[in-house]
Protein backbone atom coordinates (compact mmCIF):
# COMPACT_ATOMS: atom_id res chain seq x y z
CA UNK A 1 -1.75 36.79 0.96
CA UNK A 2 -4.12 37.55 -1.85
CA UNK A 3 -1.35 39.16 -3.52
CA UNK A 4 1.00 36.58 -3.03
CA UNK A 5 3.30 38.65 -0.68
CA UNK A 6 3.59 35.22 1.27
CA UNK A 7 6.59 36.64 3.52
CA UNK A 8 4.06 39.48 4.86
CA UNK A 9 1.19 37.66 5.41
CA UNK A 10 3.03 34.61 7.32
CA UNK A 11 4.48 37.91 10.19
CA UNK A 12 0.99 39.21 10.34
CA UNK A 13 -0.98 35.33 10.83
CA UNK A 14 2.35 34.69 13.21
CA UNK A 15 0.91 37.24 15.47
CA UNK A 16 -2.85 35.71 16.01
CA UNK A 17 -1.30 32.02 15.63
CA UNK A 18 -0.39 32.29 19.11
CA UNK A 19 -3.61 32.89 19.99
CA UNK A 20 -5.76 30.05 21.63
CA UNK A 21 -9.35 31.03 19.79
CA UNK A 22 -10.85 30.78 16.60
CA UNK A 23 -8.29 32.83 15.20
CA UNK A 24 -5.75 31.56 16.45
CA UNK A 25 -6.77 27.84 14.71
CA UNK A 26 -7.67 30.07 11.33
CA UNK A 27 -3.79 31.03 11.64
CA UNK A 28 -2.00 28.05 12.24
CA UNK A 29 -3.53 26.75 9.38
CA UNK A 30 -2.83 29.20 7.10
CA UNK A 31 0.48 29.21 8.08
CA UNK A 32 0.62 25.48 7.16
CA UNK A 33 -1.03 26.61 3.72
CA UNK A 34 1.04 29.40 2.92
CA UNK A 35 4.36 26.72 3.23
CA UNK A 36 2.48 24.54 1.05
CA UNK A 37 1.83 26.93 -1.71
CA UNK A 38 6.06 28.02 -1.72
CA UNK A 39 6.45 24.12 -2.14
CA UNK A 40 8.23 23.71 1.46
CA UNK A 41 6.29 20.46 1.82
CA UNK A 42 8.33 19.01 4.85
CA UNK A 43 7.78 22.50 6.77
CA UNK A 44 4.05 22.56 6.15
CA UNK A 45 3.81 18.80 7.21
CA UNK A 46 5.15 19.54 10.46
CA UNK A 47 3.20 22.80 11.34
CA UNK A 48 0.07 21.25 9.98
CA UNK A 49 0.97 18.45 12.47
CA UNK A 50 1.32 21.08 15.13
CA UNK A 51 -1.68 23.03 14.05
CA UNK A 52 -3.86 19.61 14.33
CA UNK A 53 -2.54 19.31 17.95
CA UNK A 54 -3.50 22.80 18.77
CA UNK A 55 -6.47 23.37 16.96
CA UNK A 56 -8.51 20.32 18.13
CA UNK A 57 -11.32 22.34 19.81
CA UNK A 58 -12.04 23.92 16.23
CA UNK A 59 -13.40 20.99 13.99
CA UNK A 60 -13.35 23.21 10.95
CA UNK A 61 -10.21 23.93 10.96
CA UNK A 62 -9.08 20.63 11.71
CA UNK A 63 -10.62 19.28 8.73
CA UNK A 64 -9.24 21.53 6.68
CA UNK A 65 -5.74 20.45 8.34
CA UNK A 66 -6.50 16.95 7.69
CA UNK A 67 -7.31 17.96 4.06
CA UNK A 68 -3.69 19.88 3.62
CA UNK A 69 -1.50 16.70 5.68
CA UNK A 70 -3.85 14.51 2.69
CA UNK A 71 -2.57 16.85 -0.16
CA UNK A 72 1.11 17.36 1.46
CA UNK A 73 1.32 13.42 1.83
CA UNK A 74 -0.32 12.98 -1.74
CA UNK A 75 2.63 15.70 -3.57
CA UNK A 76 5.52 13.29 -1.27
CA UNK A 77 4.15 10.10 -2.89
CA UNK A 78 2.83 9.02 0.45
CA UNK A 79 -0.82 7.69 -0.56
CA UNK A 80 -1.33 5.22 2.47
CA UNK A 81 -1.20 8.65 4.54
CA UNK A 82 -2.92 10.86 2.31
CA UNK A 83 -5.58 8.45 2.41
CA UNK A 84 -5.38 8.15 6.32
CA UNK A 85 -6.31 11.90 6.53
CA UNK A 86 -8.80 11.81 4.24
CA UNK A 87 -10.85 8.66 6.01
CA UNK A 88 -10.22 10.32 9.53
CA UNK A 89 -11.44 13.63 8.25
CA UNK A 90 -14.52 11.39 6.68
CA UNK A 91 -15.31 9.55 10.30
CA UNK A 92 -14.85 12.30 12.52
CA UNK A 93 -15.89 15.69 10.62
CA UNK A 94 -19.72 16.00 12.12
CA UNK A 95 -20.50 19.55 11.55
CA UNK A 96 -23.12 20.73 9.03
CA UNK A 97 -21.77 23.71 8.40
CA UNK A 98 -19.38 23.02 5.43
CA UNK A 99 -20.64 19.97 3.06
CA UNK A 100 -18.21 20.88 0.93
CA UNK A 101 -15.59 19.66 3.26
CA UNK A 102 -16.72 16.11 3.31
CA UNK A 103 -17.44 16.53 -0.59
CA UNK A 104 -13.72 17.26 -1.28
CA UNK A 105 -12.42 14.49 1.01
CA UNK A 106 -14.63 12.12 -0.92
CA UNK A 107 -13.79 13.22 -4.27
CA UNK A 108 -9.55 13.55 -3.29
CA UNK A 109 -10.11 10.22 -1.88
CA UNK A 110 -11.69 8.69 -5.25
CA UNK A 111 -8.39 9.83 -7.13
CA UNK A 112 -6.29 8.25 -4.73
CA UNK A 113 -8.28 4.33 -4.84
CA UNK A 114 -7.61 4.95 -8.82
CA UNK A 115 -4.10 5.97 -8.26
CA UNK A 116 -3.95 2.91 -5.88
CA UNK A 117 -5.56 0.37 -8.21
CA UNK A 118 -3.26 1.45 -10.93
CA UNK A 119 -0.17 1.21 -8.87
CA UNK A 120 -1.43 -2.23 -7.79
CA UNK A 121 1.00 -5.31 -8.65
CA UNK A 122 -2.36 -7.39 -8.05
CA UNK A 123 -3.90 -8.39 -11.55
CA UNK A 124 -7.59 -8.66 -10.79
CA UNK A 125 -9.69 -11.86 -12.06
């Protein structure tokens, strides 16, 4: 994956995607990620989708699902869901482990109230 041979690293995280570990959660997301990153947006919506229904034991990984279905909805146009992600990852991510999880989300979800407010039809007093 590091050297962008996409095609090779999707059959080997295939393989421990099936698993139903740590692992397992690691590799259905990067599966999601890897779709993302050759631009197959609609694909890596619905694995990540899959991937947040699988993984749910593994709150790392499912924030950093929730973080790729914010970006995926973001690149569609879709900033009512992007920001959906983002505020569930924000209310539900507990763990200590990674601040810079929650960082991200807050910062991604900054961008998205100033893309909103400039989108808005509503002229403010």
């Amino acid at each position: 994956m590091q050297q962008d041979e996409y095609n090779l690293a999707l059959n080997h995280f295939r393989v421990s995607a099936r698993e139903s570990n740590v692992q397992g959660a690691e590799s259905r997301y990067t599966i999601s990620y890897i779709y993302y990153l050759q631009r197959e947006l609609n694909i890596a919506r619905e694995l990540c989708m899959s991937h947040l229904k699988t993984s749910k034991n593994y709150e790392t990984w499912v924030a950093k699902g929730l973080m790729l279905l914010s970006d995926i909805s973001f690149e569609q146009g879709d900033l009512f869901n992007a920001r959906a992600a983002l505020e569930t990852l924000l209310e539900n991510y507990k763990s200590d482990k990674n601040p810079e999880i929650l960082s991200e989300a807050r910062e991604k979800l900054e961008l998205i109230a100033e893309l909103e407010s400039e989108e808005s039809r509503i002229i403010p007093e």
